[in-house]
PDB file of N, CA and C in Angstrom:
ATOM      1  N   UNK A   1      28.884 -11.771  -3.890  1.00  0.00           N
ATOM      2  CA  UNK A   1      28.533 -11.724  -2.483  1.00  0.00           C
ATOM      3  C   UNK A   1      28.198 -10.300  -2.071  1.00  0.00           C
ATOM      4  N   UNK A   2      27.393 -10.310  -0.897  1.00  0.00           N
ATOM      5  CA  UNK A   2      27.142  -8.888  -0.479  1.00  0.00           C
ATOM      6  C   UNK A   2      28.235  -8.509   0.305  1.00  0.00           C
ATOM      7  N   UNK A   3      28.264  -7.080   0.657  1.00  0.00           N
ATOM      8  CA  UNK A   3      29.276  -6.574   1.213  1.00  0.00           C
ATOM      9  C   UNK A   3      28.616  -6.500   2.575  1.00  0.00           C
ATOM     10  N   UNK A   4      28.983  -6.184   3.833  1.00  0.00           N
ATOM     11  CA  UNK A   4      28.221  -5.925   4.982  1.00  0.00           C
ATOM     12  C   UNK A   4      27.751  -4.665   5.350  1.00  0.00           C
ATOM     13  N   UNK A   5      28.478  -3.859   4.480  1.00  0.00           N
ATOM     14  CA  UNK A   5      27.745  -2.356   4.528  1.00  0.00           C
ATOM     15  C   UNK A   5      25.977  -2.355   3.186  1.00  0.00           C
ATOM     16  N   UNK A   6      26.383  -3.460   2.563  1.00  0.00           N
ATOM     17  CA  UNK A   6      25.005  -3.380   1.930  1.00  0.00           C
ATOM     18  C   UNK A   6      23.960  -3.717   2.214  1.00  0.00           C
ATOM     19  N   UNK A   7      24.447  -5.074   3.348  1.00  0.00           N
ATOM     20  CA  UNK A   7      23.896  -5.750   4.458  1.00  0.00           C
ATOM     21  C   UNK A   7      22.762  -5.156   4.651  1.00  0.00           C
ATOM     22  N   UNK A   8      23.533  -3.991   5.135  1.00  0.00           N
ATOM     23  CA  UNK A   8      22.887  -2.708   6.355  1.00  0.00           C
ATOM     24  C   UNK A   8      21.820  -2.119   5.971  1.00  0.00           C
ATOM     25  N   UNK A   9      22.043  -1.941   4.309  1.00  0.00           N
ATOM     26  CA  UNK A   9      21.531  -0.804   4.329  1.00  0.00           C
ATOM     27  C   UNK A   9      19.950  -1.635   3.704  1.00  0.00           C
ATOM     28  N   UNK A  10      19.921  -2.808   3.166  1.00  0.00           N
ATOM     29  CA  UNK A  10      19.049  -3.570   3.108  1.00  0.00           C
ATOM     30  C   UNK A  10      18.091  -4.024   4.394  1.00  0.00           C
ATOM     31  N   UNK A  11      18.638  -4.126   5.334  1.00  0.00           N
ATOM     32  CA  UNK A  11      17.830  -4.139   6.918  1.00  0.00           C
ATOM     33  C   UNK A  11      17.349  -2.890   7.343  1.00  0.00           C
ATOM     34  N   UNK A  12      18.161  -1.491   6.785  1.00  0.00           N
ATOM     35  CA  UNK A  12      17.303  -0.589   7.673  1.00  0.00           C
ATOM     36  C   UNK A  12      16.409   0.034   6.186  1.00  0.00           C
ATOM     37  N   UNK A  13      16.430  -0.029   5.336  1.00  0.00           N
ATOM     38  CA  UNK A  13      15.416  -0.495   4.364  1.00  0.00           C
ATOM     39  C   UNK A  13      14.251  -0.970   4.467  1.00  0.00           C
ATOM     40  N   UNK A  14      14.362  -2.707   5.704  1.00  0.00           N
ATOM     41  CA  UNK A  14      13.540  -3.162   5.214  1.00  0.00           C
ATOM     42  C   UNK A  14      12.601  -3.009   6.796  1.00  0.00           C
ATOM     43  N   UNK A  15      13.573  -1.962   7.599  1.00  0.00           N
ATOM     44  CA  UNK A  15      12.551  -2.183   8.840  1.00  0.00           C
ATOM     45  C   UNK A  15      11.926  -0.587   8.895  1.00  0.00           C
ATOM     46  N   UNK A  16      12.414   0.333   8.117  1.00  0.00           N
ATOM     47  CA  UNK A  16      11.510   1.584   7.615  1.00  0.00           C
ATOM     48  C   UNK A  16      10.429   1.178   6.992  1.00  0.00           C
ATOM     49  N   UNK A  17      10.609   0.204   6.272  1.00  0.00           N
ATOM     50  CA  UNK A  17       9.408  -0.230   4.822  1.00  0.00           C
ATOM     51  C   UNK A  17       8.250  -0.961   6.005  1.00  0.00           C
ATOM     52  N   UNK A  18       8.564  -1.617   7.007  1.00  0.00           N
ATOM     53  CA  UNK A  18       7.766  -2.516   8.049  1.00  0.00           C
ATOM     54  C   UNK A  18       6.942  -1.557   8.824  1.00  0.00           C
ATOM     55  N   UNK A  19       7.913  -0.496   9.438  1.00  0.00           N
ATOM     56  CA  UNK A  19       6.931   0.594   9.967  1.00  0.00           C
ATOM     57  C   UNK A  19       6.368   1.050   9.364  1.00  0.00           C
ATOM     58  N   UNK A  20       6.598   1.627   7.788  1.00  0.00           N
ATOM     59  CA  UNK A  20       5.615   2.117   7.218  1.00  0.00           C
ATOM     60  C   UNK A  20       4.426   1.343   6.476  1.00  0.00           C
ATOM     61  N   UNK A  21       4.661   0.428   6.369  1.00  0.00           N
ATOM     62  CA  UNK A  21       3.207  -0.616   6.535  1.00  0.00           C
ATOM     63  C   UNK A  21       2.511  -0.485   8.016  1.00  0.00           C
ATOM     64  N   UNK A  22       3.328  -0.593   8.965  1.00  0.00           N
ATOM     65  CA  UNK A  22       2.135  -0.848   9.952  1.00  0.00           C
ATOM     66  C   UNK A  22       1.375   0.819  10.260  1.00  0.00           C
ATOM     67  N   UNK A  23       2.381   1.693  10.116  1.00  0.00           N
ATOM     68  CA  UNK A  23       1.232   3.085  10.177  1.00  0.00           C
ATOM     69  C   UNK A  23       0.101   2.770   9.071  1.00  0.00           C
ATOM     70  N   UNK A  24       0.490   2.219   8.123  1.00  0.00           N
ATOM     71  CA  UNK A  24      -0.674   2.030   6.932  1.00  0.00           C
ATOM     72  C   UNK A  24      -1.920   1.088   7.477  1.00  0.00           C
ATOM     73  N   UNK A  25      -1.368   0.296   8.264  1.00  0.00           N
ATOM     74  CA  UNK A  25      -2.861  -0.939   8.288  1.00  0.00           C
ATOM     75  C   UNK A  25      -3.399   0.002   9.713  1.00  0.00           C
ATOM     76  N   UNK A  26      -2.609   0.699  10.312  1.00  0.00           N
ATOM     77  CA  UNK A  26      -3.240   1.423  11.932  1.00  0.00           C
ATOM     78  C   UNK A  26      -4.159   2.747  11.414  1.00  0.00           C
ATOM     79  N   UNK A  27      -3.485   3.392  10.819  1.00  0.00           N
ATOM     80  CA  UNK A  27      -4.649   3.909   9.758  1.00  0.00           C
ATOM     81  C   UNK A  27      -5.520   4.054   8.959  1.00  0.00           C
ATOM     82  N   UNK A  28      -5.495   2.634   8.524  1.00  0.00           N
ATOM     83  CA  UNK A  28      -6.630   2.884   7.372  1.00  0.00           C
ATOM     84  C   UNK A  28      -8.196   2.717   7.513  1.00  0.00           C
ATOM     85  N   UNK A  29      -8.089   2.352   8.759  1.00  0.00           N
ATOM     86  CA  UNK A  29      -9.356   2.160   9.484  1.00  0.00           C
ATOM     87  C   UNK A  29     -10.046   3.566   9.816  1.00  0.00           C
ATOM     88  N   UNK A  30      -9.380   4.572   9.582  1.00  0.00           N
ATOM     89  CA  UNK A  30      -9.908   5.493  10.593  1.00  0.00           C
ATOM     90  C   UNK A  30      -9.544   6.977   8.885  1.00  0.00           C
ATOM     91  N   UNK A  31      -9.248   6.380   7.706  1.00  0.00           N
ATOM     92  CA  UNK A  31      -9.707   7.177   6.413  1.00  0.00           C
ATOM     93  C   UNK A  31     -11.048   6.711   6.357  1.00  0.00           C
ATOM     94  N   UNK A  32     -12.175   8.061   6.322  1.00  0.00           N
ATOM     95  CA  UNK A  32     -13.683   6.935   5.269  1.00  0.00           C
ATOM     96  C   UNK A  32     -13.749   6.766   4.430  1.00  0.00           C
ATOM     97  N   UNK A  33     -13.042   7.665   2.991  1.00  0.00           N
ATOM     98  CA  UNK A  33     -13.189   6.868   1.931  1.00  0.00           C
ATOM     99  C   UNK A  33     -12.582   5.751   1.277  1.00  0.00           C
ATOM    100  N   UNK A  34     -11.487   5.209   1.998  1.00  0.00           N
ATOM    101  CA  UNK A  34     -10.636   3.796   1.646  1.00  0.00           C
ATOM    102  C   UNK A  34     -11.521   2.581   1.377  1.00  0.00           C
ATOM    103  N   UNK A  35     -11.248   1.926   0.520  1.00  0.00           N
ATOM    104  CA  UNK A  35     -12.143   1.380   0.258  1.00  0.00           C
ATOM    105  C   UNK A  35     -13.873   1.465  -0.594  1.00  0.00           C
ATOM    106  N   UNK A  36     -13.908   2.522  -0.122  1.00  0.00           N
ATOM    107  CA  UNK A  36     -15.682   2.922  -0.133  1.00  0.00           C
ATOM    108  C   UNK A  36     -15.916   3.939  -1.497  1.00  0.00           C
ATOM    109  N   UNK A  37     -14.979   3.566  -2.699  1.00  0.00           N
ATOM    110  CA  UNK A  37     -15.076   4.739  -3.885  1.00  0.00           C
ATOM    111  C   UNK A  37     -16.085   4.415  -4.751  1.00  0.00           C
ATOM    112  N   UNK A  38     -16.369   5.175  -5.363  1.00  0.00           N
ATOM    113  CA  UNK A  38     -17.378   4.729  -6.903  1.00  0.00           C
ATOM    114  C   UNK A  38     -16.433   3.507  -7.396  1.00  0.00           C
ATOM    115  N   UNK A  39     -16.514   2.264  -7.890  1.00  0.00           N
ATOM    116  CA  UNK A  39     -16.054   1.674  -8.536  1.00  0.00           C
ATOM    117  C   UNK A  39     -15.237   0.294  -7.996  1.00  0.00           C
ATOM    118  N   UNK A  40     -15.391   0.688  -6.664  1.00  0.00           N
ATOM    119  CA  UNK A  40     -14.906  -0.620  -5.543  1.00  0.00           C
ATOM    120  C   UNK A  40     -16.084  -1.950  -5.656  1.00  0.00           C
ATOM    121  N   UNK A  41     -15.662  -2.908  -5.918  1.00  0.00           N
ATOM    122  CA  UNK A  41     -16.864  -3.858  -6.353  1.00  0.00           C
ATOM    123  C   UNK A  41     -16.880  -4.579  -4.843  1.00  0.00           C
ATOM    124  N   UNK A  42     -18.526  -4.866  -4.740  1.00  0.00           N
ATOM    125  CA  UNK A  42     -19.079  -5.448  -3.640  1.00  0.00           C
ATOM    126  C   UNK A  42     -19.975  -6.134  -3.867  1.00  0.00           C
ATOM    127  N   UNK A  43     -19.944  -7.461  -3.510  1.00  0.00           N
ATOM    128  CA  UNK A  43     -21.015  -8.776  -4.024  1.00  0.00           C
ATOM    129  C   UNK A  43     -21.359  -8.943  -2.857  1.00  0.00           C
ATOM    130  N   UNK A  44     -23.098  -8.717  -2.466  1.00  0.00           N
ATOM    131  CA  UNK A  44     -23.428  -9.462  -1.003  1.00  0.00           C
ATOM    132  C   UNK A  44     -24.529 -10.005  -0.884  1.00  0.00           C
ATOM    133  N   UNK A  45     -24.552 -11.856  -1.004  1.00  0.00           N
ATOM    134  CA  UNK A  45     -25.351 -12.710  -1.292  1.00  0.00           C
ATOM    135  C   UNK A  45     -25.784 -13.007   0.530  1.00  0.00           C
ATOM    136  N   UNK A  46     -26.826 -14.424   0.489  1.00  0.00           N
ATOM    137  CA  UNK A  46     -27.370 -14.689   1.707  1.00  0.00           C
ATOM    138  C   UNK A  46     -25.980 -15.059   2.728  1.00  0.00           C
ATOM    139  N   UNK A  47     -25.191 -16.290   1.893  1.00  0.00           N
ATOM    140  CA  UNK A  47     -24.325 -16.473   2.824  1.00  0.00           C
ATOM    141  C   UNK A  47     -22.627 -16.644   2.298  1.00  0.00           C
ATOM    142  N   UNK A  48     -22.635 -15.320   0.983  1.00  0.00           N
ATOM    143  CA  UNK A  48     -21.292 -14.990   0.689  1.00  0.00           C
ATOM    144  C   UNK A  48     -20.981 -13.462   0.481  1.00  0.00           C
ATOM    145  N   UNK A  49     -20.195 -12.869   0.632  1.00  0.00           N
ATOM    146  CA  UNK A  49     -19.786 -11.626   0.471  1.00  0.00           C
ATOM    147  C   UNK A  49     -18.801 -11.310   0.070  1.00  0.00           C
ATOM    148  N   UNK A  50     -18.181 -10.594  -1.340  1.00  0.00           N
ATOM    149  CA  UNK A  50     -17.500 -10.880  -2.214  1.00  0.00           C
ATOM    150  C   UNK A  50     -17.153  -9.128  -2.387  1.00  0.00           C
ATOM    151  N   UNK A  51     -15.853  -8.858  -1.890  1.00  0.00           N
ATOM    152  CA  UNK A  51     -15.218  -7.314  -1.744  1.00  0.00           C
ATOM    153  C   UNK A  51     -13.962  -7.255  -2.443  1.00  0.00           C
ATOM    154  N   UNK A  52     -14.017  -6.109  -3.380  1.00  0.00           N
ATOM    155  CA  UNK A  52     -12.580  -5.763  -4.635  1.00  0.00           C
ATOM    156  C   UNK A  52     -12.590  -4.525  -4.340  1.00  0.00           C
ATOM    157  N   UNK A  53     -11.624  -3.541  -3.467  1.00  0.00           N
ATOM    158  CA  UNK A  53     -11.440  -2.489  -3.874  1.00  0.00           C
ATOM    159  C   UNK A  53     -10.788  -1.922  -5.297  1.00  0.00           C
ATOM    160  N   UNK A  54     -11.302  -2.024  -6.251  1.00  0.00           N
ATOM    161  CA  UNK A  54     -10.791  -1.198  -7.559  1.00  0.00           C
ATOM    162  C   UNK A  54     -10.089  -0.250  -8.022  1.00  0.00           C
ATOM    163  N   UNK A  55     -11.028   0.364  -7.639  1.00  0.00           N
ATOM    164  CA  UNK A  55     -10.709   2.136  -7.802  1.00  0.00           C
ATOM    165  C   UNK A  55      -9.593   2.281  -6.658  1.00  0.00           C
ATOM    166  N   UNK A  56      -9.845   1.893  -5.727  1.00  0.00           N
ATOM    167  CA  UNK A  56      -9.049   2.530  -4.287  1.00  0.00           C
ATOM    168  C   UNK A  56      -6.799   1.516  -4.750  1.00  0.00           C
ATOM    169  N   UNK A  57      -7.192   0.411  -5.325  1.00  0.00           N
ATOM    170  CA  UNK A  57      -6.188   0.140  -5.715  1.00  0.00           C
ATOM    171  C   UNK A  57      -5.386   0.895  -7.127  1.00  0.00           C
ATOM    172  N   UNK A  58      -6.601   1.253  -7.765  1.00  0.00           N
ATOM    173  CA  UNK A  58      -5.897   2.270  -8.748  1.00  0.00           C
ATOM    174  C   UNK A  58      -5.447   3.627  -8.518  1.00  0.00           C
ATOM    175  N   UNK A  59      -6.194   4.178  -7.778  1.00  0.00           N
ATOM    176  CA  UNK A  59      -5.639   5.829  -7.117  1.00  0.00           C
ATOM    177  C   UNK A  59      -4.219   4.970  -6.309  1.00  0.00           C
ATOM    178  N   UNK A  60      -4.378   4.416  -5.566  1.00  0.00           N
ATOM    179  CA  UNK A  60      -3.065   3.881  -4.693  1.00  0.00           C
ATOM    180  C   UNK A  60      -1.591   3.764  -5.719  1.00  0.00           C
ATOM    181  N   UNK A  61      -1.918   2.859  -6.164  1.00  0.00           N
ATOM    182  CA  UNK A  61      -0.900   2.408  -7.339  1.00  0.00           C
ATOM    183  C   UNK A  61      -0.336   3.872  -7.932  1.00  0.00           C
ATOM    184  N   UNK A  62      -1.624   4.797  -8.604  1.00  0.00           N
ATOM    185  CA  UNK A  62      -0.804   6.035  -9.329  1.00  0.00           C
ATOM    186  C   UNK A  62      -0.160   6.777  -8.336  1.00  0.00           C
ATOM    187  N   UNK A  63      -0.961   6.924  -6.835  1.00  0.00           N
ATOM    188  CA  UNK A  63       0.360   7.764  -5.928  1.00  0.00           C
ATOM    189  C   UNK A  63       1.569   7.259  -5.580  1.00  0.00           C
ATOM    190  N   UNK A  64       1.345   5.790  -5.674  1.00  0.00           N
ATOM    191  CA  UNK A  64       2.591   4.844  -5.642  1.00  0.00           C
ATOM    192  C   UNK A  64       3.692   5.331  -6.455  1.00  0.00           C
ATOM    193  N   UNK A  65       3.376   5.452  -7.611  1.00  0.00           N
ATOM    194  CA  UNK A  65       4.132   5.617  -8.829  1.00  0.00           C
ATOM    195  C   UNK A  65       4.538   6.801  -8.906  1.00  0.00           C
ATOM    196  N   UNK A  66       3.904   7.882  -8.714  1.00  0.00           N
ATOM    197  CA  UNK A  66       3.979   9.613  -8.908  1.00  0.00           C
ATOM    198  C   UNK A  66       5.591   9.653  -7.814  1.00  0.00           C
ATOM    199  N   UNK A  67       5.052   9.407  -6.943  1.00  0.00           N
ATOM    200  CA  UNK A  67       6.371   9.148  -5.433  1.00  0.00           C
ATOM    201  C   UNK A  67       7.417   8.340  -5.873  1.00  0.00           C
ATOM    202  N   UNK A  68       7.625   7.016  -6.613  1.00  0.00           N
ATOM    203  CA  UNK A  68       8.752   6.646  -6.527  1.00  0.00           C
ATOM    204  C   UNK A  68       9.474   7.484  -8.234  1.00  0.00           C
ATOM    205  N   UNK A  69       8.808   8.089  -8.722  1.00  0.00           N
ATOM    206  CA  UNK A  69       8.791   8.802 -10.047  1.00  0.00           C
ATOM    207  C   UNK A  69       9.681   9.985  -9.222  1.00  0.00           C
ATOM    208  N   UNK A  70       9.024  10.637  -8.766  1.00  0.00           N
ATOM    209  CA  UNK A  70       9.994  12.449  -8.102  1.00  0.00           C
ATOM    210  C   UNK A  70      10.966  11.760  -7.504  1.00  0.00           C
ATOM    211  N   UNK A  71      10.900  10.357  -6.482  1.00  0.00           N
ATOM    212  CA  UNK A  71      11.708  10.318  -5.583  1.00  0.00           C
ATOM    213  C   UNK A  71      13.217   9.439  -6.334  1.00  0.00           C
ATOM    214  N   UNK A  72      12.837   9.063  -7.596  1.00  0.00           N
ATOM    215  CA  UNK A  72      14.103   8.079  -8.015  1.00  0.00           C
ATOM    216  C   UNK A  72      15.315   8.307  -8.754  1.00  0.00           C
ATOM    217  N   UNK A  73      15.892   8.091  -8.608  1.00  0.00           N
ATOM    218  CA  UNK A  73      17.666   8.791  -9.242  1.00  0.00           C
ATOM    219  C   UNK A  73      17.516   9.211 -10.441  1.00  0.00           C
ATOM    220  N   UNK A  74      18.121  10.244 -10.770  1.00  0.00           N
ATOM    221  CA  UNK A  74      17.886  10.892 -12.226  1.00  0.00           C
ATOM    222  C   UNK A  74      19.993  11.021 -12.309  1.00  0.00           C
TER     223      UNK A  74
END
């Protein structure tokens, strides 16, 4: 069972992690190159349009990683 102090620390966890998504989606509109890299695939037919950011998920992912890398218990 959980304890109620772990409770805690799992809720304010998970409502830091919430704000910091929503600065992410309020921002990303207003980076220009998100999305828009060499290597982001874009399909645009008469009446389908078919969008993969690639590249922009791979730079993401490695800063992802670099950060929880410095930031994780040694």
């Amino acid at each position: 069972m959980f304890e109620v102090s772990s409770i805690g620390k799992i809720l304010i966890g998970s409502g830091i992690f919430l704000v910091l998504m929503g600065l992410v989606f309020i921002t990303a509109g207003k980076i220009p190159w998100v999305g828009k890299l060499p290597g982001d695939i874009i399909i645009q037919k008469e009446n389908f349009s078919f969008y993969f950011p690639l590249t922009t998920c791979i730079i993401l992912s490695a800063i992802l990683s670099l950060a929880f890398f410095l930031t994780g218990r040694r």
